[in-house]
PDB file of N, CA and C in Angstrom:
ATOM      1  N   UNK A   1      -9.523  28.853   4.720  1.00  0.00           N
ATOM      2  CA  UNK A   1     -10.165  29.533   3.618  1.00  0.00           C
ATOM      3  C   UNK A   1      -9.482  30.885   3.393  1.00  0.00           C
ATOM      4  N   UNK A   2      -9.221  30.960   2.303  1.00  0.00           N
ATOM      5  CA  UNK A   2      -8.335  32.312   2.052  1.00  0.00           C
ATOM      6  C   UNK A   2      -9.432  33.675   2.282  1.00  0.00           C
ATOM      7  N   UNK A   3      -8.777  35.167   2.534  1.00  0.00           N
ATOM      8  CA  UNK A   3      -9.499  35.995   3.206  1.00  0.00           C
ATOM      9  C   UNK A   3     -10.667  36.509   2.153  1.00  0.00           C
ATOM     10  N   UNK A   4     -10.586  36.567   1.011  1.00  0.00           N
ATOM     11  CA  UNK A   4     -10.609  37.034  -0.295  1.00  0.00           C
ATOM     12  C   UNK A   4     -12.380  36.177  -0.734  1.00  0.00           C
ATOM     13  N   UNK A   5     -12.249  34.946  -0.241  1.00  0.00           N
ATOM     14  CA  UNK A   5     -13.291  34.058  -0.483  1.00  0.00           C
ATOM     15  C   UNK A   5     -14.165  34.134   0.891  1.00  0.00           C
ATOM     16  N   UNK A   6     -13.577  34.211   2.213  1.00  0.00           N
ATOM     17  CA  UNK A   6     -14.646  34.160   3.147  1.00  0.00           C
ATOM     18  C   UNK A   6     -14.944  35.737   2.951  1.00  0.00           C
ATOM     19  N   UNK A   7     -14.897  36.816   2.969  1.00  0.00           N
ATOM     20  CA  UNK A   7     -15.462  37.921   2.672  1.00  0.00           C
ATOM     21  C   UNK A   7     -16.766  37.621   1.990  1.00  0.00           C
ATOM     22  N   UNK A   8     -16.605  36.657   0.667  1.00  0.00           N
ATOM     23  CA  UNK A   8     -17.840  37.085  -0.423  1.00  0.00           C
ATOM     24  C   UNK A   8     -18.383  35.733   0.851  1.00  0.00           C
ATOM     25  N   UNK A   9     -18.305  34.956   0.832  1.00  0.00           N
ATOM     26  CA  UNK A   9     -19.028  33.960   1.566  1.00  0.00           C
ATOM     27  C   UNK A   9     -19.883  34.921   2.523  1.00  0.00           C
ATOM     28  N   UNK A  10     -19.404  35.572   3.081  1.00  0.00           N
ATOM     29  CA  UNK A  10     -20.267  35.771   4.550  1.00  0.00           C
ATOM     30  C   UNK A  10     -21.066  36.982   4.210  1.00  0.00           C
ATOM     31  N   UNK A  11     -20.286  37.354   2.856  1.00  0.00           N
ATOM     32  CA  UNK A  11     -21.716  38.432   2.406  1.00  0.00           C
ATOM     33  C   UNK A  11     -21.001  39.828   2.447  1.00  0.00           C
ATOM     34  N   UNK A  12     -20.323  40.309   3.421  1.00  0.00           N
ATOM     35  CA  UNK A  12     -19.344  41.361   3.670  1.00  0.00           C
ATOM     36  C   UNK A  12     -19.008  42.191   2.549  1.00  0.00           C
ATOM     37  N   UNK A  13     -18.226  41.674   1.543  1.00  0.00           N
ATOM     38  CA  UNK A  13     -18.383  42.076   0.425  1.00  0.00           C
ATOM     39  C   UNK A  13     -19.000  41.477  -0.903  1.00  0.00           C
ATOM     40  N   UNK A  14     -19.633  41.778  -1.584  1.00  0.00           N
ATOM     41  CA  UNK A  14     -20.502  41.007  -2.578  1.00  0.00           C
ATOM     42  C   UNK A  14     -19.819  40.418  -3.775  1.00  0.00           C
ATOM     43  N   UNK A  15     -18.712  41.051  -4.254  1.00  0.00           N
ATOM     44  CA  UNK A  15     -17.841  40.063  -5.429  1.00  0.00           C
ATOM     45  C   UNK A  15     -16.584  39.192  -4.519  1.00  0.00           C
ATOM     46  N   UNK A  16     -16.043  38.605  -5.470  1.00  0.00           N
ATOM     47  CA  UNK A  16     -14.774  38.246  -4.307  1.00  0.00           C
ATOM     48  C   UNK A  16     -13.765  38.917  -5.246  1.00  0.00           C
ATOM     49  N   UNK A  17     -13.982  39.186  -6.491  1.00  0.00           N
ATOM     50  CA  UNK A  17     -12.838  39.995  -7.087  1.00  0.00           C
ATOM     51  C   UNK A  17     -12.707  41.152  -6.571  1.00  0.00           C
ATOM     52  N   UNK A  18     -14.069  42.064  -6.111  1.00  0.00           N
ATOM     53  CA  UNK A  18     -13.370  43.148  -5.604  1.00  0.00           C
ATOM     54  C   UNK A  18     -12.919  42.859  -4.003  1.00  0.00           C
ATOM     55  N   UNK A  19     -13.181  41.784  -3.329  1.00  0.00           N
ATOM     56  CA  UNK A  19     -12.855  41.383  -2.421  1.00  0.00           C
ATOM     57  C   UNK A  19     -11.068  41.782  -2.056  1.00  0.00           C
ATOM     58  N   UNK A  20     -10.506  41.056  -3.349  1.00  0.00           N
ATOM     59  CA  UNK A  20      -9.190  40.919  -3.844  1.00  0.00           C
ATOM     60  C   UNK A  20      -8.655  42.003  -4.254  1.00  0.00           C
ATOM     61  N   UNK A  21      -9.145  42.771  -4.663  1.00  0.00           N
ATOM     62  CA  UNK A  21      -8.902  44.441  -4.780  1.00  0.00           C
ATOM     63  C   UNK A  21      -8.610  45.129  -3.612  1.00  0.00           C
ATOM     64  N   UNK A  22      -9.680  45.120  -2.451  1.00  0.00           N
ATOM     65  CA  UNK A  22      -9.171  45.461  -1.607  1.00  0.00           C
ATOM     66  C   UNK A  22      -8.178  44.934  -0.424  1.00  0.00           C
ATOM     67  N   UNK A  23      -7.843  43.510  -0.818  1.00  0.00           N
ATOM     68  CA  UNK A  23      -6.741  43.094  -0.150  1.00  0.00           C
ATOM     69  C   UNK A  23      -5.754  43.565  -0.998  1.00  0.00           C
ATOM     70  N   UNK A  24      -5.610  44.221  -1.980  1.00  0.00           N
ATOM     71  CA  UNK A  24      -4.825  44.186  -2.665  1.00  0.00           C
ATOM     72  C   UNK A  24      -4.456  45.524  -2.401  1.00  0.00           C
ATOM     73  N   UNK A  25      -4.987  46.395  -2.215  1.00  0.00           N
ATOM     74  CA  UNK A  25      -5.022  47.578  -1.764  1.00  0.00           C
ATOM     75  C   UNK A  25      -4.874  48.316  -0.316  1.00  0.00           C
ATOM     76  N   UNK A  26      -4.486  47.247   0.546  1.00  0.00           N
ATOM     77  CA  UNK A  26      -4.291  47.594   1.743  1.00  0.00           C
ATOM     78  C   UNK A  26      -5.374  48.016   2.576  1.00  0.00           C
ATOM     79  N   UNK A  27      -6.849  47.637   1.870  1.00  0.00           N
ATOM     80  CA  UNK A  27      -8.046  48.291   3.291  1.00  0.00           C
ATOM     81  C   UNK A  27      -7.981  47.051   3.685  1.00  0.00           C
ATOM     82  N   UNK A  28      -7.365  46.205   3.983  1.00  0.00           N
ATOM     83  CA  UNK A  28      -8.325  44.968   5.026  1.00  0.00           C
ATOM     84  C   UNK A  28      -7.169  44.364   5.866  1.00  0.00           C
ATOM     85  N   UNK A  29      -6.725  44.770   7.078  1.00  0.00           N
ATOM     86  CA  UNK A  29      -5.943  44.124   8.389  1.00  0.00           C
ATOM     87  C   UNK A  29      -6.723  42.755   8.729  1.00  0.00           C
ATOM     88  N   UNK A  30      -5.657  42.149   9.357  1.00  0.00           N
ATOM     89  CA  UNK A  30      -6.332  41.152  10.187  1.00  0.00           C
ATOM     90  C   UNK A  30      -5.458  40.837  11.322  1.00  0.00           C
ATOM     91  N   UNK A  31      -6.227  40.997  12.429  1.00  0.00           N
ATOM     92  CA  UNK A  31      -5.196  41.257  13.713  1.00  0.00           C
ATOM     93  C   UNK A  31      -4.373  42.347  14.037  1.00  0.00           C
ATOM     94  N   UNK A  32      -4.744  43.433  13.131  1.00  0.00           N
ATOM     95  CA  UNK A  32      -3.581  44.247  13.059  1.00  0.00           C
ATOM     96  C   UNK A  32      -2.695  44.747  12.232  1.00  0.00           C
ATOM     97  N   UNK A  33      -2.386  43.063  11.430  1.00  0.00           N
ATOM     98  CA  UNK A  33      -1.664  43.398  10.170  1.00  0.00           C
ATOM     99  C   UNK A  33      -1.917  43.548   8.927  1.00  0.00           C
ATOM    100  N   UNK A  34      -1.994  44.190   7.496  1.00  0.00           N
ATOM    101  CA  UNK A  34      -2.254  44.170   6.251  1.00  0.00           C
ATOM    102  C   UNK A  34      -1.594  43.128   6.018  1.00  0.00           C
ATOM    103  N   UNK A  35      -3.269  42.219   5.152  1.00  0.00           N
ATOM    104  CA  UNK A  35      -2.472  41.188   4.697  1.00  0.00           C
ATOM    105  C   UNK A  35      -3.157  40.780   3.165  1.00  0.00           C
ATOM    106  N   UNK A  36      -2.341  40.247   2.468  1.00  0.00           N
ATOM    107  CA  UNK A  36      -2.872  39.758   1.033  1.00  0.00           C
ATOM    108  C   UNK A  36      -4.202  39.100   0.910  1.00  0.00           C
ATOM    109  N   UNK A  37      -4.745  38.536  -0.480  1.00  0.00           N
ATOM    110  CA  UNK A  37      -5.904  37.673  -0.300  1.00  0.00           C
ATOM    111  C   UNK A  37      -5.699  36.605  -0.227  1.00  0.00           C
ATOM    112  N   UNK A  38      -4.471  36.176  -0.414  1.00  0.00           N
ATOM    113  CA  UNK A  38      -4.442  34.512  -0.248  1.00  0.00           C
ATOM    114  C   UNK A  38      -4.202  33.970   1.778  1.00  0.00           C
ATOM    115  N   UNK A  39      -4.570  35.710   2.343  1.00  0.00           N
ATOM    116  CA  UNK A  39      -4.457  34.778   3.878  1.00  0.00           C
ATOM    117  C   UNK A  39      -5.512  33.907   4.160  1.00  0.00           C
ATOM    118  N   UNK A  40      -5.147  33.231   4.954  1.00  0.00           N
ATOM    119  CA  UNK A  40      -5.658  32.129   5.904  1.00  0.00           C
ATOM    120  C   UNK A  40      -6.806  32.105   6.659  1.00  0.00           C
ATOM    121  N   UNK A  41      -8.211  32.284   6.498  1.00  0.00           N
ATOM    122  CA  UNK A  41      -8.778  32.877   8.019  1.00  0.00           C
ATOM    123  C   UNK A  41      -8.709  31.766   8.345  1.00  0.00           C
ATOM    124  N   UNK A  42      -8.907  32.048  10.070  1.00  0.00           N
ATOM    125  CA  UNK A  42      -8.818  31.257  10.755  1.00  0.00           C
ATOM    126  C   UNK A  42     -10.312  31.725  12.093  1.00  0.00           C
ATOM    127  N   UNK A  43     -10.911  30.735  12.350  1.00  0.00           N
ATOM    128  CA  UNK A  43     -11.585  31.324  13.912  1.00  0.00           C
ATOM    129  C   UNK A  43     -10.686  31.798  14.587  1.00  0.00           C
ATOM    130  N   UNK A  44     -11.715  33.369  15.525  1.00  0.00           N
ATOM    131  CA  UNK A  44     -10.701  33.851  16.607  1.00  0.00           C
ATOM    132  C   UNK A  44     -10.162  35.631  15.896  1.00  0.00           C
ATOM    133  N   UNK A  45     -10.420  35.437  14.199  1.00  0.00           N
ATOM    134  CA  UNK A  45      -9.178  36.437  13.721  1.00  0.00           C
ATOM    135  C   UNK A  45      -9.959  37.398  13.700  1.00  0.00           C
ATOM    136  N   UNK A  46      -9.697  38.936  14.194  1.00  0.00           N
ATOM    137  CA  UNK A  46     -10.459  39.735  13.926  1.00  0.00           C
ATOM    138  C   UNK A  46      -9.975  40.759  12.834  1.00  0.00           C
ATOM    139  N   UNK A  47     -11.007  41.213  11.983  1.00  0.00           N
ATOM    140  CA  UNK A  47     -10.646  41.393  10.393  1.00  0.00           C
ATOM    141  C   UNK A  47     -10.823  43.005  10.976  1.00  0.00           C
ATOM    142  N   UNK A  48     -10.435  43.917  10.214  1.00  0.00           N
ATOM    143  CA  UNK A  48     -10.997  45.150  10.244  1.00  0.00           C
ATOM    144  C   UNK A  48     -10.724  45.559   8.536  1.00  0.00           C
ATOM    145  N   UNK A  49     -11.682  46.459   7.882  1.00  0.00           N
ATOM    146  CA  UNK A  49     -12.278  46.862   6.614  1.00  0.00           C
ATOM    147  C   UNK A  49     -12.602  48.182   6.392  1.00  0.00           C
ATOM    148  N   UNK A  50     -11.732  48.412   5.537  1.00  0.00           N
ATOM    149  CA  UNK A  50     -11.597  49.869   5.525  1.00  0.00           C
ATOM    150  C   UNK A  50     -12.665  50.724   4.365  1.00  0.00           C
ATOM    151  N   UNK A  51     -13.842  51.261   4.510  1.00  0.00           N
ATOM    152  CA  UNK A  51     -14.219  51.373   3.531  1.00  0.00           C
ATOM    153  C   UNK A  51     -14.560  52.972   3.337  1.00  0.00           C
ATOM    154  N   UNK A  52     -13.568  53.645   2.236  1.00  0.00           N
ATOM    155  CA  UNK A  52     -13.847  55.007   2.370  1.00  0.00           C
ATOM    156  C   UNK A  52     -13.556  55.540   3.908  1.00  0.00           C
ATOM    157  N   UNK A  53     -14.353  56.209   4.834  1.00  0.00           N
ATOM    158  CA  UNK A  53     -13.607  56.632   5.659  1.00  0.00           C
ATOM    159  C   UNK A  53     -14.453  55.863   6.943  1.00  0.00           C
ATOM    160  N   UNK A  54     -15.186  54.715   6.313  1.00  0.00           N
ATOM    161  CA  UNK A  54     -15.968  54.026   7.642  1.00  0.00           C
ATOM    162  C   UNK A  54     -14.861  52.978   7.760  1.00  0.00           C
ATOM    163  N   UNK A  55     -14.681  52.293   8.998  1.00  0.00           N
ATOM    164  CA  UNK A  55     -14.333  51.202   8.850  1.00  0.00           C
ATOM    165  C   UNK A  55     -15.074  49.849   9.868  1.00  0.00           C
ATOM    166  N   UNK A  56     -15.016  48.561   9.488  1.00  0.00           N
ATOM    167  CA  UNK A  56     -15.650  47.804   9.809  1.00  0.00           C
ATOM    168  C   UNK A  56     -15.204  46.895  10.704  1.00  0.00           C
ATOM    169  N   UNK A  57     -15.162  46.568  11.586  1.00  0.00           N
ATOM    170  CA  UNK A  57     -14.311  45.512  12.248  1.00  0.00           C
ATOM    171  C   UNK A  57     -15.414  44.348  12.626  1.00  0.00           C
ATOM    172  N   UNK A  58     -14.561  42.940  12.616  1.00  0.00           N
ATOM    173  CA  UNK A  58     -15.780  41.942  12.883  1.00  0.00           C
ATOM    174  C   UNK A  58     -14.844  40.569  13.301  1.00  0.00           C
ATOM    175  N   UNK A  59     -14.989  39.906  14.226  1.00  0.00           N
ATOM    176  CA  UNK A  59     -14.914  38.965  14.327  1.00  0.00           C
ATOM    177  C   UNK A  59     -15.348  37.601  14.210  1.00  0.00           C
ATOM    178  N   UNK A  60     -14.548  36.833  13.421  1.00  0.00           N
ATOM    179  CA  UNK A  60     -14.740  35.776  12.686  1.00  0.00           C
ATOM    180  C   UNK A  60     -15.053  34.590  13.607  1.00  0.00           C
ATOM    181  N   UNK A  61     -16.555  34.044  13.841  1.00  0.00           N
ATOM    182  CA  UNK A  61     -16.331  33.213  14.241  1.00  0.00           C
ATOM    183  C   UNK A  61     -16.830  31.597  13.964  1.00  0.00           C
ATOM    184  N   UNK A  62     -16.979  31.701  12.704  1.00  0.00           N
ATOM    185  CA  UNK A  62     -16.997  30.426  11.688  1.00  0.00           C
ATOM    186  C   UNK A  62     -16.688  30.285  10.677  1.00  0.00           C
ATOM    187  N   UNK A  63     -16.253  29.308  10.455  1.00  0.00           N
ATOM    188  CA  UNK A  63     -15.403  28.973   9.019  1.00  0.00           C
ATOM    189  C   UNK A  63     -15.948  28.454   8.371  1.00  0.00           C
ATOM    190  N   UNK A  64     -16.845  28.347   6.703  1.00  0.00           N
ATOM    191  CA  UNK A  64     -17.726  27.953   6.056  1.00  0.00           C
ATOM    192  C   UNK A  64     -16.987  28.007   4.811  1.00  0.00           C
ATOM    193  N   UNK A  65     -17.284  26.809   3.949  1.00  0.00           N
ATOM    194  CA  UNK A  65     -17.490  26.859   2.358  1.00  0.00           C
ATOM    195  C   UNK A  65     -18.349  27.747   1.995  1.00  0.00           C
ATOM    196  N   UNK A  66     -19.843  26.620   1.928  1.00  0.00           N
ATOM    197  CA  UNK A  66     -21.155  26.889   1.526  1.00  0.00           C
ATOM    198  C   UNK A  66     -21.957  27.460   3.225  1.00  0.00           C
ATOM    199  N   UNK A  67     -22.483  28.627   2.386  1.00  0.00           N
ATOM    200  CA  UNK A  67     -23.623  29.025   3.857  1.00  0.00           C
ATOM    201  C   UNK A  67     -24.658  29.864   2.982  1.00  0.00           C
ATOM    202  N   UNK A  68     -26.100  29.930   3.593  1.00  0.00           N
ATOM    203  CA  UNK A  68     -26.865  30.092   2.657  1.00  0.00           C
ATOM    204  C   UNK A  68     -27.418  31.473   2.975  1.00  0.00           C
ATOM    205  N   UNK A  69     -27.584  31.963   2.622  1.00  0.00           N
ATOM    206  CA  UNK A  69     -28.218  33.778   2.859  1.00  0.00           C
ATOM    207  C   UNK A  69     -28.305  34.367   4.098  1.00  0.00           C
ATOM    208  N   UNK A  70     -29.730  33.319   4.424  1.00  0.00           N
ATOM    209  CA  UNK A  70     -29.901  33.541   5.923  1.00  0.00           C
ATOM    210  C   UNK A  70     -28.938  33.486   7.030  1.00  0.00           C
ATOM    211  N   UNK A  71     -27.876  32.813   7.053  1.00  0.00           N
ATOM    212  CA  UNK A  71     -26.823  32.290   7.380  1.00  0.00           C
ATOM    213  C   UNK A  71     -25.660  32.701   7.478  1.00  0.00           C
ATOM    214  N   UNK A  72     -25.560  33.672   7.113  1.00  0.00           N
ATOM    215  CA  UNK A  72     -24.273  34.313   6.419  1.00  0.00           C
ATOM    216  C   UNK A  72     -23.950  35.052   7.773  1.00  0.00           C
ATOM    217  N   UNK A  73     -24.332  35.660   8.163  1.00  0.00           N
ATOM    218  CA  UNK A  73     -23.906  37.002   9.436  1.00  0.00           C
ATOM    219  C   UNK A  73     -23.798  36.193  10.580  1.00  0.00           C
ATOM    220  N   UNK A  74     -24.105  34.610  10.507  1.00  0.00           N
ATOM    221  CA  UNK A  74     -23.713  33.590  11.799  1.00  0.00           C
ATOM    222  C   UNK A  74     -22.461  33.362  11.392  1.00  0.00           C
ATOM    223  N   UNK A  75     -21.436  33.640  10.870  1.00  0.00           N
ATOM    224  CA  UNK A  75     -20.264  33.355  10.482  1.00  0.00           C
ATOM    225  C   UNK A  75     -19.305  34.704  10.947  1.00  0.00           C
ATOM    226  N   UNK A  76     -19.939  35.260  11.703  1.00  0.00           N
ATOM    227  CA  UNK A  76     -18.722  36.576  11.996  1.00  0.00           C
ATOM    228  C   UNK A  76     -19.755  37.354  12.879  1.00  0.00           C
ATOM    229  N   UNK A  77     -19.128  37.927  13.778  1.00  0.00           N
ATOM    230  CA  UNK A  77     -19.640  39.190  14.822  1.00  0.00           C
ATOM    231  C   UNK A  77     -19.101  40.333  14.791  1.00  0.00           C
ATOM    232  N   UNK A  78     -19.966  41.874  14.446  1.00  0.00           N
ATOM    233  CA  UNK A  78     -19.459  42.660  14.250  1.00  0.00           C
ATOM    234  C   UNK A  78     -18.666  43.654  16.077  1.00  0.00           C
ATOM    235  N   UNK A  79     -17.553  44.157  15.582  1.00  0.00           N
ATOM    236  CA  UNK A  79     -17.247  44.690  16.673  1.00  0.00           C
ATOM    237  C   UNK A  79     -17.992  46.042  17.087  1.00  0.00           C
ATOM    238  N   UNK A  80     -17.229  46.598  16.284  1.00  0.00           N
ATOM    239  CA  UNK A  80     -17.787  48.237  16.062  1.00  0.00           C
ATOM    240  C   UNK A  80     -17.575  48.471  14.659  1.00  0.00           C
TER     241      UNK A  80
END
């Protein structure tokens, strides 16, 4: 699932266009590296999210299409 779409999926960020903005913009590493919106997640990857001067880190640890509200924050663990 590209990074851009599991973001809005899991709730993280609420559009996926601005999702794509900020991959586009360099706030969102994964593993380390800045990467576009068309990456890959994968279980295992840990994302970090740069927002203003907080940043978010979380590890991904389900991969979903469809997940339903309640559901959403079972798809990733926050680090710090």
């Amino acid at each position: 699932m590209r990074i851009d779409k599991f973001l809005k999926v899991s709730r993280i960020i609420k559009r996926r266009t601005v999702a794509n903005e900020a991959c586009d913009s360099s706030h969102v590493q994964v593993n380390g590296r800045t990467v576009k919106a068309s990456y890959d997640v994968k279980e295992g990857d840990v994302i970090e999210i740069t927002f203003g001067e907080k940043t978010l880190k979380i590890k991904v640890l389900d991969v979903k299409d469809v997940v339903r509200k309640n559901d959403a924050s079972a798809l990733y663990e926050v680090i710090c």
